[in-house]
PDB file of N, CA and C in Angstrom:
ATOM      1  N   UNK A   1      11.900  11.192   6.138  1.00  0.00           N
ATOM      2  CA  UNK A   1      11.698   9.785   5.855  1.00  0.00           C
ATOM      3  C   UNK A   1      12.608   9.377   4.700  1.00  0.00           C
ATOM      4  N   UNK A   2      13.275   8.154   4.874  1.00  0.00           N
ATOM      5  CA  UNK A   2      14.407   7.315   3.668  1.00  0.00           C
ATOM      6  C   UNK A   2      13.162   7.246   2.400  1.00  0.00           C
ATOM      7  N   UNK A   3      13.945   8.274   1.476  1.00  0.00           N
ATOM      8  CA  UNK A   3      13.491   7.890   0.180  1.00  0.00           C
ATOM      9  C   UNK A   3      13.275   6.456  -0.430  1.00  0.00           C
ATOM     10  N   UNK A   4      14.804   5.854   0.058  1.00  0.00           N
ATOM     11  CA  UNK A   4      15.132   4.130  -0.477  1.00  0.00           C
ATOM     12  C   UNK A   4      13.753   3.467  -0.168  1.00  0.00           C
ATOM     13  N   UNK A   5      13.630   3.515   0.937  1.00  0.00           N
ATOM     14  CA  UNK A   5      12.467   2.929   2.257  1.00  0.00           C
ATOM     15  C   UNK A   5      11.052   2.877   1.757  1.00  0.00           C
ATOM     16  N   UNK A   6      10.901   4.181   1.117  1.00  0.00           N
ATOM     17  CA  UNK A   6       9.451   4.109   1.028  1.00  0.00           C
ATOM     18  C   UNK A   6       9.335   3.640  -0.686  1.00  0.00           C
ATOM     19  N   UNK A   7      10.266   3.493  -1.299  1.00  0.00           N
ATOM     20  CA  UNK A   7      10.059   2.584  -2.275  1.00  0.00           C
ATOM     21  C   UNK A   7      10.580   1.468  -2.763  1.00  0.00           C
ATOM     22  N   UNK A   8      10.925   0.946  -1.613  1.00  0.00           N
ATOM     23  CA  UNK A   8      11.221  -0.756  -1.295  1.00  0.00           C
ATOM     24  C   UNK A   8       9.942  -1.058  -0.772  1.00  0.00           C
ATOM     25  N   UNK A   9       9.124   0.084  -0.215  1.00  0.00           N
ATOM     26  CA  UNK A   9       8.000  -0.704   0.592  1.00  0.00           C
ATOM     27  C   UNK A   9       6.838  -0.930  -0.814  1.00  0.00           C
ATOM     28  N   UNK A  10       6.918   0.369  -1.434  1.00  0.00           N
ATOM     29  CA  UNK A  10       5.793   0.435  -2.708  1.00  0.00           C
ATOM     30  C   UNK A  10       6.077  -1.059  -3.507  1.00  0.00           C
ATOM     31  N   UNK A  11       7.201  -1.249  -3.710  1.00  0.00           N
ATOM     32  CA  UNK A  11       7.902  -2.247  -4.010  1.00  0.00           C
ATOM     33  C   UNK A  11       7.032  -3.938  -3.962  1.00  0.00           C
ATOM     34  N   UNK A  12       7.193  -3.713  -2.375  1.00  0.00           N
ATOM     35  CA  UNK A  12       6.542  -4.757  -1.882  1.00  0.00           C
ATOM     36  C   UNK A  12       5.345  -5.176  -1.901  1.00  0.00           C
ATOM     37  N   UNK A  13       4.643  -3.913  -1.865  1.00  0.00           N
ATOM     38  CA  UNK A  13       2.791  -3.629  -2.124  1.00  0.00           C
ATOM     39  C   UNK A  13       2.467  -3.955  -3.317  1.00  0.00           C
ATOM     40  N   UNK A  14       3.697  -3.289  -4.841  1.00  0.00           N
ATOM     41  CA  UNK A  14       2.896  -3.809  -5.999  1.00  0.00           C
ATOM     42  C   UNK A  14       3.023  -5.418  -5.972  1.00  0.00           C
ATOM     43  N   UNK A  15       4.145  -6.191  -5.360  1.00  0.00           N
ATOM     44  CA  UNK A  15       4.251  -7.773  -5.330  1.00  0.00           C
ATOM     45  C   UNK A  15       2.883  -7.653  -4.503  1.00  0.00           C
ATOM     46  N   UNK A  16       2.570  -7.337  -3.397  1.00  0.00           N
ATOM     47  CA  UNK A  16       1.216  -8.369  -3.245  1.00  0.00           C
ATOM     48  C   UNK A  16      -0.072  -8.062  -4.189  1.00  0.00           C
ATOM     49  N   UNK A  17       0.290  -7.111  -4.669  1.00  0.00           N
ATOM     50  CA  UNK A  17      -1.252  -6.868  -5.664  1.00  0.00           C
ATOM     51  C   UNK A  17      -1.064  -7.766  -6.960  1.00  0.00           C
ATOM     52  N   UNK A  18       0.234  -7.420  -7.298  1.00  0.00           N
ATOM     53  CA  UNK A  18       0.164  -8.783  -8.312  1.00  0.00           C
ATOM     54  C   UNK A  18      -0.031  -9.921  -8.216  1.00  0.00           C
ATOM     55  N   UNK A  19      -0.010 -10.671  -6.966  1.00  0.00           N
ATOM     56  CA  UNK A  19      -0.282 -11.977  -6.471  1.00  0.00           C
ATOM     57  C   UNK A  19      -1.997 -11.945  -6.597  1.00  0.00           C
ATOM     58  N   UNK A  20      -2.363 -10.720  -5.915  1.00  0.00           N
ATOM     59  CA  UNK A  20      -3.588 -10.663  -5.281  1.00  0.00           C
ATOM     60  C   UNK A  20      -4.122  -9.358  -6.067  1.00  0.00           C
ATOM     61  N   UNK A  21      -4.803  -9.305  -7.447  1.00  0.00           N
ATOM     62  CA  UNK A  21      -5.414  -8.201  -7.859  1.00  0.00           C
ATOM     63  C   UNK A  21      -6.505  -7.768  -7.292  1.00  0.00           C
ATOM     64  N   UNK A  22      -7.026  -8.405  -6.658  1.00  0.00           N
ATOM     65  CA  UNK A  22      -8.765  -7.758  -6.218  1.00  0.00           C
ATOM     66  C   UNK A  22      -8.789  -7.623  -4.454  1.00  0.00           C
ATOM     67  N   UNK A  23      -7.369  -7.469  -3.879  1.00  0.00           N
ATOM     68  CA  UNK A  23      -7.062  -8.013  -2.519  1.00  0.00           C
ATOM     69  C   UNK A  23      -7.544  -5.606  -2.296  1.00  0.00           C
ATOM     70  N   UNK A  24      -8.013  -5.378  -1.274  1.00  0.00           N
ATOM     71  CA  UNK A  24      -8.247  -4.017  -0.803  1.00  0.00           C
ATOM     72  C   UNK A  24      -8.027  -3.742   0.719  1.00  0.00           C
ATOM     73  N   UNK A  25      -7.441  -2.803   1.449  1.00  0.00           N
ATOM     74  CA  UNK A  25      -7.416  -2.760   2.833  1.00  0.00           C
ATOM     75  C   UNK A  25      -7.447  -1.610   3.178  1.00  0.00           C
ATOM     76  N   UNK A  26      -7.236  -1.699   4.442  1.00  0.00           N
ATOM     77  CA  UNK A  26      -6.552  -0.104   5.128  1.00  0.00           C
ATOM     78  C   UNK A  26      -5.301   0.153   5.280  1.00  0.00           C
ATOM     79  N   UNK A  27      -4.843   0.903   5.675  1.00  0.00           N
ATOM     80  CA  UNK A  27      -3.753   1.361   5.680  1.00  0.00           C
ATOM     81  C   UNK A  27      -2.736   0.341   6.706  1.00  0.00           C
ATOM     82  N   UNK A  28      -3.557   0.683   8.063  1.00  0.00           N
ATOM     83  CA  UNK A  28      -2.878  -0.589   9.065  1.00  0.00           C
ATOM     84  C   UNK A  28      -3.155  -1.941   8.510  1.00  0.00           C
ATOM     85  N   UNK A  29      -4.184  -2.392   7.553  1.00  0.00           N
ATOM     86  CA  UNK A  29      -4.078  -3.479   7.298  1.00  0.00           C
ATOM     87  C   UNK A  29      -2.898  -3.640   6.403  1.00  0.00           C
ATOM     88  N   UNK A  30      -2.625  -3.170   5.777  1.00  0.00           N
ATOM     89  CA  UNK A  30      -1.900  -2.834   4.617  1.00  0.00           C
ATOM     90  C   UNK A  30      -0.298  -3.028   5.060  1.00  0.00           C
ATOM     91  N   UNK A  31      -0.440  -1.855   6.207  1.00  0.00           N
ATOM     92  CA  UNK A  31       1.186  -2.501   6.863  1.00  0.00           C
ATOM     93  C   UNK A  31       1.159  -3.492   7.511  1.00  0.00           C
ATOM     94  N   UNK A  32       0.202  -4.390   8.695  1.00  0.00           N
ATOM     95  CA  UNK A  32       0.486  -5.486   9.216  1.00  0.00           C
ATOM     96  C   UNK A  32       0.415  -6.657   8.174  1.00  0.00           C
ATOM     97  N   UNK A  33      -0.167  -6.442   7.257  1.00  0.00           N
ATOM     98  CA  UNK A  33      -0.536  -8.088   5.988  1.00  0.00           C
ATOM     99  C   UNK A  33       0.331  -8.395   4.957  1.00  0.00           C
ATOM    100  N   UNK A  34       0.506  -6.967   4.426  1.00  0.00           N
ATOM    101  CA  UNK A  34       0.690  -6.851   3.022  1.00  0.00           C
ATOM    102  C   UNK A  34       2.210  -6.976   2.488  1.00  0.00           C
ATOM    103  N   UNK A  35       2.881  -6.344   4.126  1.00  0.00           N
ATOM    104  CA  UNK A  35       4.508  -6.093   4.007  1.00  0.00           C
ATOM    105  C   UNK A  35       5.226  -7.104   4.663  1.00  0.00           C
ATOM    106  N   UNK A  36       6.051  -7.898   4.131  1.00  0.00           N
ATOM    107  CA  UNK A  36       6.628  -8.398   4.802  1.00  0.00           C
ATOM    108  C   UNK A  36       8.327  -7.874   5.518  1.00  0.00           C
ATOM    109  N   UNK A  37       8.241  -6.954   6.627  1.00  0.00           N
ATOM    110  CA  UNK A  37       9.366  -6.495   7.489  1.00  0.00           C
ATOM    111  C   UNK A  37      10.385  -7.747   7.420  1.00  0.00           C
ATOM    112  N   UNK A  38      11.353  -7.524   7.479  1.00  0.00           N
ATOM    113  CA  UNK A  38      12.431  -7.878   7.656  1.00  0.00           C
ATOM    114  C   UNK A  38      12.248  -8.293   9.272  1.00  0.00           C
ATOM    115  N   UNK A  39      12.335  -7.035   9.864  1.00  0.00           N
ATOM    116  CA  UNK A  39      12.547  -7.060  11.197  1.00  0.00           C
ATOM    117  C   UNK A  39      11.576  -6.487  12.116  1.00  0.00           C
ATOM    118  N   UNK A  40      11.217  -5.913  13.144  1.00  0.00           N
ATOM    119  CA  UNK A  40       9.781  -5.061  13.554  1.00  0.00           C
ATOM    120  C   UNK A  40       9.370  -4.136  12.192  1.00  0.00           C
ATOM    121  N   UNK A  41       8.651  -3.993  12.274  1.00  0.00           N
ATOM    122  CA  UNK A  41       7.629  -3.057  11.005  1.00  0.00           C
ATOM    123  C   UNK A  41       7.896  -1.533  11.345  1.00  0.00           C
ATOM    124  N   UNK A  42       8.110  -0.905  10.674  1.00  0.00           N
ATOM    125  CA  UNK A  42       8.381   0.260  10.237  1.00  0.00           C
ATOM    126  C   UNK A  42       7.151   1.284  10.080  1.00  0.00           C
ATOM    127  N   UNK A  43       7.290   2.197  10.526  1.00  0.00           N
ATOM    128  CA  UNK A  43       6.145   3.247  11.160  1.00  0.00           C
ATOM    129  C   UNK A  43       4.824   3.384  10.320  1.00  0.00           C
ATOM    130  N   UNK A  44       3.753   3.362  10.274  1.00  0.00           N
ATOM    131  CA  UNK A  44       2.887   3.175   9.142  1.00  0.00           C
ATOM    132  C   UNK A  44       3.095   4.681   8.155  1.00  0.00           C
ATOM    133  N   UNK A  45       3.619   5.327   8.889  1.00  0.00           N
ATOM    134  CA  UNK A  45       3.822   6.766   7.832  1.00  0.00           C
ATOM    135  C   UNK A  45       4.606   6.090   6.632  1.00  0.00           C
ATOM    136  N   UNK A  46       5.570   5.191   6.685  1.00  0.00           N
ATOM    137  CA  UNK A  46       6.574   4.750   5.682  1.00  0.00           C
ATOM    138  C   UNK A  46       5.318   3.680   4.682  1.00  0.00           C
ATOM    139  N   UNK A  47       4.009   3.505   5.113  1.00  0.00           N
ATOM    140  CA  UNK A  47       3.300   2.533   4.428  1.00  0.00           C
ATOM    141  C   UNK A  47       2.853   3.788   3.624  1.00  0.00           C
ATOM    142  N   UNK A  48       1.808   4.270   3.801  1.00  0.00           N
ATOM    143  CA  UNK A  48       1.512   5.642   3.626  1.00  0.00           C
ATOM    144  C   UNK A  48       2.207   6.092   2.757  1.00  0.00           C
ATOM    145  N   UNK A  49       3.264   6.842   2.771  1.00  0.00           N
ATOM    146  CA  UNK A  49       4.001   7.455   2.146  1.00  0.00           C
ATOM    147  C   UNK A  49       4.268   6.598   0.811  1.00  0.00           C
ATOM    148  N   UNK A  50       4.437   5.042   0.896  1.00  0.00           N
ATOM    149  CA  UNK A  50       4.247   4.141  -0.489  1.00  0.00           C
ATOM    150  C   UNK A  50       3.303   3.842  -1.053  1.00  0.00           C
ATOM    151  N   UNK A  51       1.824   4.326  -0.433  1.00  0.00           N
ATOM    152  CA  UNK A  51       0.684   4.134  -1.006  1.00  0.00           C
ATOM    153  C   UNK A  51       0.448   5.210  -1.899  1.00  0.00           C
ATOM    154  N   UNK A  52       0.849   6.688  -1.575  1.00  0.00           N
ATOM    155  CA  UNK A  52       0.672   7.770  -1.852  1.00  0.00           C
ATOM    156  C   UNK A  52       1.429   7.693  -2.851  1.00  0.00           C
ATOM    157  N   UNK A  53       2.670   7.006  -3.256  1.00  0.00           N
ATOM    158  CA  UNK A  53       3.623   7.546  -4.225  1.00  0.00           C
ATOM    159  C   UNK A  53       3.374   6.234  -5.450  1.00  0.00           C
ATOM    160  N   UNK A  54       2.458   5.067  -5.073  1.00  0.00           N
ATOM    161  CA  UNK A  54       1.731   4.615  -5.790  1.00  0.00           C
ATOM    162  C   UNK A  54       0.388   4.927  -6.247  1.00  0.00           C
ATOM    163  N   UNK A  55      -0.290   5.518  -5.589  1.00  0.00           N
ATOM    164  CA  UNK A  55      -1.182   6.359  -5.993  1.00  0.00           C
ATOM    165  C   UNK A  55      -1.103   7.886  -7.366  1.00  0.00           C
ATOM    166  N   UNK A  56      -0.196   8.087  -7.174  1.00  0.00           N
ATOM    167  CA  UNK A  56       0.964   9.524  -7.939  1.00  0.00           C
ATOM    168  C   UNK A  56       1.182   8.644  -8.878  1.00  0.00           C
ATOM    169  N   UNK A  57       1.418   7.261  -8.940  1.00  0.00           N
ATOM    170  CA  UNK A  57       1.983   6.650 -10.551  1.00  0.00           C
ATOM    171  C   UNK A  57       0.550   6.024 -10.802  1.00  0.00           C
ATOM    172  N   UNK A  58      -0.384   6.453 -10.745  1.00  0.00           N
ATOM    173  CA  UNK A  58      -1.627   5.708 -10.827  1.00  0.00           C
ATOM    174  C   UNK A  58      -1.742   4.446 -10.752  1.00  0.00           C
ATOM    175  N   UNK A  59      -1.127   3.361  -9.847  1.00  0.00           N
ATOM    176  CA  UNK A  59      -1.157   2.366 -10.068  1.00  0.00           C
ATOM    177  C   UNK A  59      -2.153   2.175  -8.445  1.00  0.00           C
ATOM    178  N   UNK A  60      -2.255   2.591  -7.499  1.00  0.00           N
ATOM    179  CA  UNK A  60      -3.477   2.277  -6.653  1.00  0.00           C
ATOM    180  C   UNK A  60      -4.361   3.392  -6.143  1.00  0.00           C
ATOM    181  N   UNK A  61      -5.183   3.035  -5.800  1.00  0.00           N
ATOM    182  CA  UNK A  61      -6.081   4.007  -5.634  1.00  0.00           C
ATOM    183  C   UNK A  61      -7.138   3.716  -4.180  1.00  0.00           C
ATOM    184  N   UNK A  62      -7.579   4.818  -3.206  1.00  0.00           N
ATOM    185  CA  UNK A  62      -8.229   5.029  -2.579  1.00  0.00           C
ATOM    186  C   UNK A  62     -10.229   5.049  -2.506  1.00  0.00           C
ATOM    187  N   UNK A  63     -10.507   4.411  -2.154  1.00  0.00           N
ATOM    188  CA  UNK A  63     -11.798   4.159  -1.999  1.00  0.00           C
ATOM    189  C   UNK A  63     -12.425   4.416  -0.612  1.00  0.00           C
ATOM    190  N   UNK A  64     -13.812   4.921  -0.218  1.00  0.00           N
ATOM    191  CA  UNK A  64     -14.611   5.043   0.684  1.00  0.00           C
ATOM    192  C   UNK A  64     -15.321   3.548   0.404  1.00  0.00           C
ATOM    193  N   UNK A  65     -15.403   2.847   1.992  1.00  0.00           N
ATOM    194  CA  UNK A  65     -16.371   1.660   1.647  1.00  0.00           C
ATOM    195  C   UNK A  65     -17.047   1.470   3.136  1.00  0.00           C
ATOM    196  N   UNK A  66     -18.162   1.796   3.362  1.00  0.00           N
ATOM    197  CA  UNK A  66     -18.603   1.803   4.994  1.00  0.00           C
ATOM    198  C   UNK A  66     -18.245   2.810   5.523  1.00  0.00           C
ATOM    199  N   UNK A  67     -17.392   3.899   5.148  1.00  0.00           N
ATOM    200  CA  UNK A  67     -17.188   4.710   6.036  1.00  0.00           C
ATOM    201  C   UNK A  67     -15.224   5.093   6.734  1.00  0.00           C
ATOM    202  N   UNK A  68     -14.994   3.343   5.884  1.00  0.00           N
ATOM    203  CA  UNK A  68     -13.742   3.397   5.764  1.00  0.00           C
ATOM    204  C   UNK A  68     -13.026   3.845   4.745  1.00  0.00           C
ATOM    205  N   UNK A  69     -11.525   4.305   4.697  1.00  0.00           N
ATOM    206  CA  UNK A  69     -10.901   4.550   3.379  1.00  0.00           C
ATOM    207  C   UNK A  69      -9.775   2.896   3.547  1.00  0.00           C
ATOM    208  N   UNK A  70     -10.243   2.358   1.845  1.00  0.00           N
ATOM    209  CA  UNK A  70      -9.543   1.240   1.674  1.00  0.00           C
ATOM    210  C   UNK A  70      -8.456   1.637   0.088  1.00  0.00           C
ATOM    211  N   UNK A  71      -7.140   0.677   0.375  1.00  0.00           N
ATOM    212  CA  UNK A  71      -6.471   1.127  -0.503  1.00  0.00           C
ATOM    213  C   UNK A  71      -6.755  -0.120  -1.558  1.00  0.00           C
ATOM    214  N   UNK A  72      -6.631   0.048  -3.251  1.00  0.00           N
ATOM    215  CA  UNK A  72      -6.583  -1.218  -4.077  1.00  0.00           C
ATOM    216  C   UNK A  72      -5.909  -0.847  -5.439  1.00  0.00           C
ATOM    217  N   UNK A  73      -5.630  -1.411  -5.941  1.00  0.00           N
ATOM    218  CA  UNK A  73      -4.948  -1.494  -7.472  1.00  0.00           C
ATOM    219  C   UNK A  73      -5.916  -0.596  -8.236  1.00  0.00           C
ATOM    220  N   UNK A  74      -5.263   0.262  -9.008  1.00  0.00           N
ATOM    221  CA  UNK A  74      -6.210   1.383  -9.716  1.00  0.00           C
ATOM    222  C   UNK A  74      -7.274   0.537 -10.439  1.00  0.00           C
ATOM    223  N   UNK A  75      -8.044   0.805 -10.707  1.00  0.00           N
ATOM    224  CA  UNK A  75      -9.296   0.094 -11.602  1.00  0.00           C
ATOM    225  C   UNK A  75      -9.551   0.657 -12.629  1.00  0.00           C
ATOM    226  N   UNK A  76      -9.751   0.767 -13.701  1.00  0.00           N
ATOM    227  CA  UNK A  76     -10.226   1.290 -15.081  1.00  0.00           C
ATOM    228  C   UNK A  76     -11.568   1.012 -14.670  1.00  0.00           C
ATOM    229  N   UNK A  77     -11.877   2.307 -15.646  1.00  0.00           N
ATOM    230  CA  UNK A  77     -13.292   2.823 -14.902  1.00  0.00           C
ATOM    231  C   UNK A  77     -14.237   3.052 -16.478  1.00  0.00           C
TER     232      UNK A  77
END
């Protein structure tokens, strides 16, 4: 997977959290809402892979909610 890629996408994710601090999803939500593609959307592994490497800079974080895993802006706890 393009290194560039998956952090143009993280890129894009911290712009919508900054718009939207309290905004949380899934993963597919995350790639159909959150990203705006250029052109067809890009494999959700490439979303993934920017959640994860925002997750690694502690800036979002993973939650269980229903049974689902939702992604959101790290929270101080």
């Amino acid at each position: 997977m393009e290194k560039q890629l998956v952090t143009h996408t993280a890129a894009l994710i911290q712009r919508y959290i900054a718009s939207r601090p309290d905004a949380a999803d899934t993963i597919e939500g995350i790639h159909l809402w959150w990203i705006d593609w250029p052109q067809s959307p890009e494999q959700p592994a490439v979303t993934l892979a920017a959640l994860e490497q925002l997750e690694a800079a502690d800036l979002m974080e993973r939650v269980q909610i229903g049974g689902r895993e939702l992604w959101r802006a790290k929270r101080s706890r």
